[in-house]
C-alpha atoms as a PDB file:
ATOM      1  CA  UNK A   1      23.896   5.081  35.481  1.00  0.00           C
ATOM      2  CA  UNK A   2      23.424   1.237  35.212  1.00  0.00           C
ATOM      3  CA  UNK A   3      25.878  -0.894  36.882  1.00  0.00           C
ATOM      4  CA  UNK A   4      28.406  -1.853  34.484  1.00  0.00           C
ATOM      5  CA  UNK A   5      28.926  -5.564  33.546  1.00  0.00           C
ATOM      6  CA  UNK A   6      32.534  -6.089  32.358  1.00  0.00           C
ATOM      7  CA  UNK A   7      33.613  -8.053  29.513  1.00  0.00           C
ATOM      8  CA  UNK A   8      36.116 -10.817  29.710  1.00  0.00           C
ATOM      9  CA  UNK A   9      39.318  -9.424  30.984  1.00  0.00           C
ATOM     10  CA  UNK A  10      42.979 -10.959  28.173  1.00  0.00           C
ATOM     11  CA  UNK A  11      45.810 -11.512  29.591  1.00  0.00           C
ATOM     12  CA  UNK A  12      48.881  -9.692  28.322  1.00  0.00           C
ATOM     13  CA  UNK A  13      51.687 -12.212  28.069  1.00  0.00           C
ATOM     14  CA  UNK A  14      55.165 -10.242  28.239  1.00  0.00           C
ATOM     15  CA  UNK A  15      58.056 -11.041  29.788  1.00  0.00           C
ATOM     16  CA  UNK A  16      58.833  -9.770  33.432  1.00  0.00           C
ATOM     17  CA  UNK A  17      55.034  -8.346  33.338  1.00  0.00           C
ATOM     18  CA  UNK A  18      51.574  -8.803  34.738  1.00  0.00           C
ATOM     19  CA  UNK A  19      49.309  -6.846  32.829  1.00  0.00           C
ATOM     20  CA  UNK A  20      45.652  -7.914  32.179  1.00  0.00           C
ATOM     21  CA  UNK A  21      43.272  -5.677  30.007  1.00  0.00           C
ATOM     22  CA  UNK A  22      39.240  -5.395  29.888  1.00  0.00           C
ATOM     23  CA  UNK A  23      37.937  -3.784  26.890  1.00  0.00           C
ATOM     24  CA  UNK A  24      34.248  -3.060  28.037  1.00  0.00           C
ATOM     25  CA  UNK A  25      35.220  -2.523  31.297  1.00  0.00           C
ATOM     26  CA  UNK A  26      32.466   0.415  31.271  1.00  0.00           C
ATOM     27  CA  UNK A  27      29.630  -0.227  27.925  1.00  0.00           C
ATOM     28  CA  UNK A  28      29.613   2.987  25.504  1.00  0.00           C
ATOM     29  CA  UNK A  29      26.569   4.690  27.023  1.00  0.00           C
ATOM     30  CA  UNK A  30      28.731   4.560  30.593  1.00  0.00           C
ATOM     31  CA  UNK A  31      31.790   5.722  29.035  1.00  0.00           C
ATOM     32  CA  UNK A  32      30.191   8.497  27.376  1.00  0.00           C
ATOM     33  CA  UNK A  33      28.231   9.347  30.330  1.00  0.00           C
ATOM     34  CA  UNK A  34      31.203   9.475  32.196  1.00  0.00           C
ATOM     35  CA  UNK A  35      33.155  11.212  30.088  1.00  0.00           C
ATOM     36  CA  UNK A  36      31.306  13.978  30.255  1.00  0.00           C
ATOM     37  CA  UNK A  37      30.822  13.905  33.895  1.00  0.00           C
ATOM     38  CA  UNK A  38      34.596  14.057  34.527  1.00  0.00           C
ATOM     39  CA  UNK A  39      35.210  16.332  31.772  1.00  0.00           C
ATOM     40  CA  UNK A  40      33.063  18.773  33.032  1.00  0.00           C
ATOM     41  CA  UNK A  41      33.800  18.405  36.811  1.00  0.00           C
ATOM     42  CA  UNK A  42      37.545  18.280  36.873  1.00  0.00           C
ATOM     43  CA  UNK A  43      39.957  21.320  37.294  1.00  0.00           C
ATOM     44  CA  UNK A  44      42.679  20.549  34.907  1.00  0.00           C
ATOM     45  CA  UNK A  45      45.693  21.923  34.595  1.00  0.00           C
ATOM     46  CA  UNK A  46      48.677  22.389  31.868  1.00  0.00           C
ATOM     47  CA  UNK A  47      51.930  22.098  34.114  1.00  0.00           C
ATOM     48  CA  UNK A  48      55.465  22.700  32.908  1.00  0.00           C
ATOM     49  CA  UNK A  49      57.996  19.975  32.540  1.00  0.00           C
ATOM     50  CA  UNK A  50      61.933  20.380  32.783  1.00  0.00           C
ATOM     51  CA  UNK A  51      64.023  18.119  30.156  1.00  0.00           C
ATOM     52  CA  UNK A  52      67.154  18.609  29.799  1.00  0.00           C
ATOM     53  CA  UNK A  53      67.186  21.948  32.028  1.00  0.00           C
ATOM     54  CA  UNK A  54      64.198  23.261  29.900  1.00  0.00           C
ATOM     55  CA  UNK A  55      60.613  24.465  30.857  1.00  0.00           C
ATOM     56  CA  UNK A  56      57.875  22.710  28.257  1.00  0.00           C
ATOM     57  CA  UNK A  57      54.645  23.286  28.616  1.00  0.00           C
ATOM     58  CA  UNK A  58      53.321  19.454  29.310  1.00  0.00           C
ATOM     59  CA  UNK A  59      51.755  17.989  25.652  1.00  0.00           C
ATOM     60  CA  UNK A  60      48.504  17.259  28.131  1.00  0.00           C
ATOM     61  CA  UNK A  61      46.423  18.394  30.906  1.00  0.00           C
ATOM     62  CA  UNK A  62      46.053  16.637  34.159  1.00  0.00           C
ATOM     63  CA  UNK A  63      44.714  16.492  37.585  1.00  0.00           C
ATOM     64  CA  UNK A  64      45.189  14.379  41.102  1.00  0.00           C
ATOM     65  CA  UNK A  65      42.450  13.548  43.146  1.00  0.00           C
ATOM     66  CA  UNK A  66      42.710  11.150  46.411  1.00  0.00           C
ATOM     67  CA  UNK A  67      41.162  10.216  49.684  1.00  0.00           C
ATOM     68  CA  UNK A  68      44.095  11.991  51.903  1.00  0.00           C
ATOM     69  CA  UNK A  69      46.558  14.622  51.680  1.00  0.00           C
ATOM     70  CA  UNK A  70      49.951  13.117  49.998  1.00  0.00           C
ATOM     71  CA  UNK A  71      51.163  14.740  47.437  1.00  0.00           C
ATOM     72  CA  UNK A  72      52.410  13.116  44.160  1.00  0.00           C
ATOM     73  CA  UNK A  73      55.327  13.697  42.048  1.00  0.00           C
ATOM     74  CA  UNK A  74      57.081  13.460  38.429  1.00  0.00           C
ATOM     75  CA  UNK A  75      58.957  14.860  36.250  1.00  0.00           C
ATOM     76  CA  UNK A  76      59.792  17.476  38.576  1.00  0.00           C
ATOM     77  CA  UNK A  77      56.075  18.258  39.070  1.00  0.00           C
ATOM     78  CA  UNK A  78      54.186  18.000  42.424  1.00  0.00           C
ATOM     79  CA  UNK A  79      50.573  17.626  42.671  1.00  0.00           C
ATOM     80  CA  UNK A  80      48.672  18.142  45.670  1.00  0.00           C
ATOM     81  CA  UNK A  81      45.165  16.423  45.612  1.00  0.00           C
ATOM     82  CA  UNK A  82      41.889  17.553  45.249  1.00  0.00           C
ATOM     83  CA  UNK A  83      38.919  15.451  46.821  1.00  0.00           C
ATOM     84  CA  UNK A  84      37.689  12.445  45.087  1.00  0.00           C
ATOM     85  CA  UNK A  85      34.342  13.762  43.842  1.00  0.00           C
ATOM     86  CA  UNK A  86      31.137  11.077  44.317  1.00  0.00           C
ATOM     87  CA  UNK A  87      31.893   9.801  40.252  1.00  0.00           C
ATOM     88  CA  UNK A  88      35.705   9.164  40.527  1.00  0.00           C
ATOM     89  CA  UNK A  89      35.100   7.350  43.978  1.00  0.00           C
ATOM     90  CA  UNK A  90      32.326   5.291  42.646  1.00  0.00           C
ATOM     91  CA  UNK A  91      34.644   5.091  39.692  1.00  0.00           C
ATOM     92  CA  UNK A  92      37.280   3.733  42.003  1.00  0.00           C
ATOM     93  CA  UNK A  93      35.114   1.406  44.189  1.00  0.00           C
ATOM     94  CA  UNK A  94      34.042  -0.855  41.384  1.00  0.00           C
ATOM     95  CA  UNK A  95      37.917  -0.947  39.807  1.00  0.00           C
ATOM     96  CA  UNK A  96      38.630  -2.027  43.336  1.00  0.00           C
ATOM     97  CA  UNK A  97      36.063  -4.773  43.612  1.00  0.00           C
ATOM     98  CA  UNK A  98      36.653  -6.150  40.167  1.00  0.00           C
ATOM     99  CA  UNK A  99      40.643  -6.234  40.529  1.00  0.00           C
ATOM    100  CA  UNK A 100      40.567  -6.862  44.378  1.00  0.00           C
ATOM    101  CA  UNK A 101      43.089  -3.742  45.159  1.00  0.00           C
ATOM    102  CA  UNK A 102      42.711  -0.866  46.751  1.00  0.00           C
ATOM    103  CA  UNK A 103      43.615   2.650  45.410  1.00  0.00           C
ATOM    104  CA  UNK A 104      44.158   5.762  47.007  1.00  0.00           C
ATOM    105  CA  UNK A 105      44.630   8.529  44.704  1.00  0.00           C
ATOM    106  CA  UNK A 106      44.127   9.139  40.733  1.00  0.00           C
ATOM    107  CA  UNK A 107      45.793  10.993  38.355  1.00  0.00           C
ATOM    108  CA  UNK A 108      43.732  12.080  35.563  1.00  0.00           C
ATOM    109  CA  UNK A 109      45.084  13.355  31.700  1.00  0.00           C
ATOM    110  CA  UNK A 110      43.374  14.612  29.514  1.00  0.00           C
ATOM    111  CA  UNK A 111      44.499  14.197  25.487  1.00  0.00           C
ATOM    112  CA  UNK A 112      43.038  17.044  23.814  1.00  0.00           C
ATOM    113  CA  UNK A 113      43.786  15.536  20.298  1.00  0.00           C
ATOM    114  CA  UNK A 114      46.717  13.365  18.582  1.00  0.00           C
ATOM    115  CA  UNK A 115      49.197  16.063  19.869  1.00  0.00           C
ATOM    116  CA  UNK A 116      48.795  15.132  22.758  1.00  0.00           C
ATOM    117  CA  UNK A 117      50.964  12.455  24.507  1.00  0.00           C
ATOM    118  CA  UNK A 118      52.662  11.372  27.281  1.00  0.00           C
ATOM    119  CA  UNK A 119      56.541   9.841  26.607  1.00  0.00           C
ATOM    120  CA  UNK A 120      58.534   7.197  27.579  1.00  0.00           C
ATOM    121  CA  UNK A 121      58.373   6.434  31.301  1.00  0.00           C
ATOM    122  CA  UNK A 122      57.674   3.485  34.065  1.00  0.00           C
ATOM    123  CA  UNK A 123      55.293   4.537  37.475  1.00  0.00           C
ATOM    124  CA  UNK A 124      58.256   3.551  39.572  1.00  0.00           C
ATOM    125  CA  UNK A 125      58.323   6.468  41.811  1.00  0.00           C
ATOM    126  CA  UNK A 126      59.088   5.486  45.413  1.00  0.00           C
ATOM    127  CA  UNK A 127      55.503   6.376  47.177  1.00  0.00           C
ATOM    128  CA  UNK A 128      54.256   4.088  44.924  1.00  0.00           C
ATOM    129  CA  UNK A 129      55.840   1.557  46.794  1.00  0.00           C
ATOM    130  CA  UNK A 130      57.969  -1.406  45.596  1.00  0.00           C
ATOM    131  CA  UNK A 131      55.652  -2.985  43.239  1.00  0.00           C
ATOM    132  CA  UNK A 132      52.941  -0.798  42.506  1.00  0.00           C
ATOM    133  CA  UNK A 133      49.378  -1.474  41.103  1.00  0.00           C
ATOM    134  CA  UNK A 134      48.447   0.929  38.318  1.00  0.00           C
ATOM    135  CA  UNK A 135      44.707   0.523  37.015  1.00  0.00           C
ATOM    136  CA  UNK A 136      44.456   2.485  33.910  1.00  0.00           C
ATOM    137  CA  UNK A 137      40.749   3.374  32.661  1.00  0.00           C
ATOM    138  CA  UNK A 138      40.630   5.013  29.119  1.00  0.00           C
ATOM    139  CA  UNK A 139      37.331   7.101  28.246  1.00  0.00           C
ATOM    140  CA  UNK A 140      36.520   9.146  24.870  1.00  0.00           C
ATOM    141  CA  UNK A 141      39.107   8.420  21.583  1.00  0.00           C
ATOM    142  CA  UNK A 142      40.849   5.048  21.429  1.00  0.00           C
ATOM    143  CA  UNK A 143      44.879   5.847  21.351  1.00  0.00           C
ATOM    144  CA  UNK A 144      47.765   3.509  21.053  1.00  0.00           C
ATOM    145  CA  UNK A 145      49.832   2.212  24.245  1.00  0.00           C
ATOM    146  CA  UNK A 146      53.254   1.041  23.706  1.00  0.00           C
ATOM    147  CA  UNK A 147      55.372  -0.757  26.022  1.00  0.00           C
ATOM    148  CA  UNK A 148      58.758  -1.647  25.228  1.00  0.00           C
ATOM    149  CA  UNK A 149      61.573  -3.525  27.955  1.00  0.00           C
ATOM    150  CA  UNK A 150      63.968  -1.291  29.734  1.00  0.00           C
ATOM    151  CA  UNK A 151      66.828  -4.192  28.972  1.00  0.00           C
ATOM    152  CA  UNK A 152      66.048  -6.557  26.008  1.00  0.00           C
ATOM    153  CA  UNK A 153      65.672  -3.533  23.618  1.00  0.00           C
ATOM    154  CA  UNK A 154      64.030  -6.140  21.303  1.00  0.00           C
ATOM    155  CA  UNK A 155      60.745  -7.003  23.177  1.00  0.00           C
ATOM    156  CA  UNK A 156      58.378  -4.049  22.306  1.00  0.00           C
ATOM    157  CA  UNK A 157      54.111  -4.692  22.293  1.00  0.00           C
ATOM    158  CA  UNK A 158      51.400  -2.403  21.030  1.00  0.00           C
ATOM    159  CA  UNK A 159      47.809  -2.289  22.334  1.00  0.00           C
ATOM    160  CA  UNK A 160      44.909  -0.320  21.427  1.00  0.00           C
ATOM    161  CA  UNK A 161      43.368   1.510  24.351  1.00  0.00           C
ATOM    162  CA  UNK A 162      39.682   1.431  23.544  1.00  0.00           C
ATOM    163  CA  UNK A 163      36.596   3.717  25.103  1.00  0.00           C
ATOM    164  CA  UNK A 164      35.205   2.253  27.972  1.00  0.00           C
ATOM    165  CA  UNK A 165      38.649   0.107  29.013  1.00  0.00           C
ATOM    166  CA  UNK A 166      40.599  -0.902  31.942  1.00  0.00           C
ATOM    167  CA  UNK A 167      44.443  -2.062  31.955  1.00  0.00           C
ATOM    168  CA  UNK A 168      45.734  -2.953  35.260  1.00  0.00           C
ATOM    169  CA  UNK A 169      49.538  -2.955  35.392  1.00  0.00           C
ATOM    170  CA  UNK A 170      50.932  -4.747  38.284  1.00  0.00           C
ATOM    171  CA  UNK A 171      54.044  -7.281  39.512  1.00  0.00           C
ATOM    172  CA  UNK A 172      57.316  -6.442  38.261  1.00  0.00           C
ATOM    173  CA  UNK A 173      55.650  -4.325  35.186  1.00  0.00           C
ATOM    174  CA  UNK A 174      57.306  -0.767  36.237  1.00  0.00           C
ATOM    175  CA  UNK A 175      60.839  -2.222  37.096  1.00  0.00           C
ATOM    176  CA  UNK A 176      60.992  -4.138  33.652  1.00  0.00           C
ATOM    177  CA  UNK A 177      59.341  -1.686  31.113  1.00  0.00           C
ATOM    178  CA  UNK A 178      58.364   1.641  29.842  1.00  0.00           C
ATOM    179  CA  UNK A 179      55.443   2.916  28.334  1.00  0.00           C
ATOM    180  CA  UNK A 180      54.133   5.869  26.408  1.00  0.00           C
ATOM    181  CA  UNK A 181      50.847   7.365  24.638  1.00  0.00           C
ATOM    182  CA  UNK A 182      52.591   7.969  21.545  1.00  0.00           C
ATOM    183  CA  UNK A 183      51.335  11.507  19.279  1.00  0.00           C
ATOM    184  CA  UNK A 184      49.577  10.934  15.854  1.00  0.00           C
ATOM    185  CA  UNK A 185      48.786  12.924  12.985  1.00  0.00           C
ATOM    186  CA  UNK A 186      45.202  11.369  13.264  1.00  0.00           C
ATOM    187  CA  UNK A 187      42.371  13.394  13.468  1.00  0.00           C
ATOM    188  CA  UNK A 188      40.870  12.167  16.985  1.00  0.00           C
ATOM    189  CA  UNK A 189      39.074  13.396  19.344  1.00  0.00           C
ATOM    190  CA  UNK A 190      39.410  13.764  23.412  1.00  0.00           C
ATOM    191  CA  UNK A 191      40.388  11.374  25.340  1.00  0.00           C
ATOM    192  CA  UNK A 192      40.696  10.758  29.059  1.00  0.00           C
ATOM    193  CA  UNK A 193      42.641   8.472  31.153  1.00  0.00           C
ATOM    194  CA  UNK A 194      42.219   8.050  34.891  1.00  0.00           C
ATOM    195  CA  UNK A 195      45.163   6.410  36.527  1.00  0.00           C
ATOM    196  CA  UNK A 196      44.745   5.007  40.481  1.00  0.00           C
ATOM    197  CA  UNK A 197      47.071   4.350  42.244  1.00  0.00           C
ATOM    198  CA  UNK A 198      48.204   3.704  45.869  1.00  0.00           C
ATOM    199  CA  UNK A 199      50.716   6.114  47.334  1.00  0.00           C
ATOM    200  CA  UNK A 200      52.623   4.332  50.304  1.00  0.00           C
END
């Protein structure tokens, strides 16, 4: 696989927020290359979620992956993680050059089609420390990301995840707003999303 040359990252001006976004962070030929890579090597998993005192099955699958042994939770779930394989850490290693952060674990979804989604929540859980870093790399179908404020119920932005991108979330972002991967009646195909992180 080529070394990747990214394309000029935008700057997502919101309000309390730093969020900057890359759409060719990987080209196409990478993203499907790695796509299938990851698909392929990953264990996933379909966990159950509690709301409201009842057991869902989650509208996703998922996996955690990092470089020690701390374990991750939400929604009532805890993950323990699996090695980084040698794609995710190479994976990791050039996010980490290019936003000059380190990471120490990923969690990985996988959308199997537009019923698929993930609701309304912020990656404000306490290991990930006071203001954490999320870098967000989207591979396969394009989906929509919305954010809306947790307090000015009026400020709300949209943004089109494309193949091959990177958002990086940082600052105040996950004490100000939510976000979600919103289902669709769309025919689309797979898509997966590889979050790192640093747990404290």
């Amino acid at each position: 696989m080529s070394l990747f040359e990214a394309s000029e990252t935008l700057k997502i001006k919101l309000l309390n927020a730093e969020i900057d976004y890359t759409p060719a962070f990987f080209n196409l030929e990478e993203s499907r290359e790695l796509f299938e890579a990851i698909y392929h090597q990953t264990n996933w998993i379909e966990d159950d979620i509690k709301v409201y005192g009842k057991l869902y099955k989650q509208p996703r699958l998922t996996a955690f992956h990092a470089n020690n042994n701390k374990a991750y939770g939400y929604s009532n779930i805890s993950m323990s993680p699996q090695p980084f394989t040698p794609v995710l850490n190479a994976i990791k290693l050039k996010i980490e050059k290019a936003t000059e952060m380190t990471f120490s674990s990923c969690l990985l979804n996988l959308y199997r089609d537009g019923q698929d989604s993930n609701g309304w929540h912020a990656d404000d859980e306490k290991e990930l420390g006071e203001n954490p870093v999320i870098a967000s790399l989207s591979l396969g179908a394009d989906r929509l990301f919305h954010l809306k404020h947790k307090n000015i119920k009026t400020l709300k932005h949209k943004l089109t995840l494309q193949n091959g991108s990177l958002l990086l979330m940082k600052g105040e972002t996950q004490h100000h707003w939510f976000h979600q991967i919103p289902k669709t009646k769309k025919l689309i195909d797979q898509r997966i999303n590889l979050t790192f992180r640093l747990i404290k």
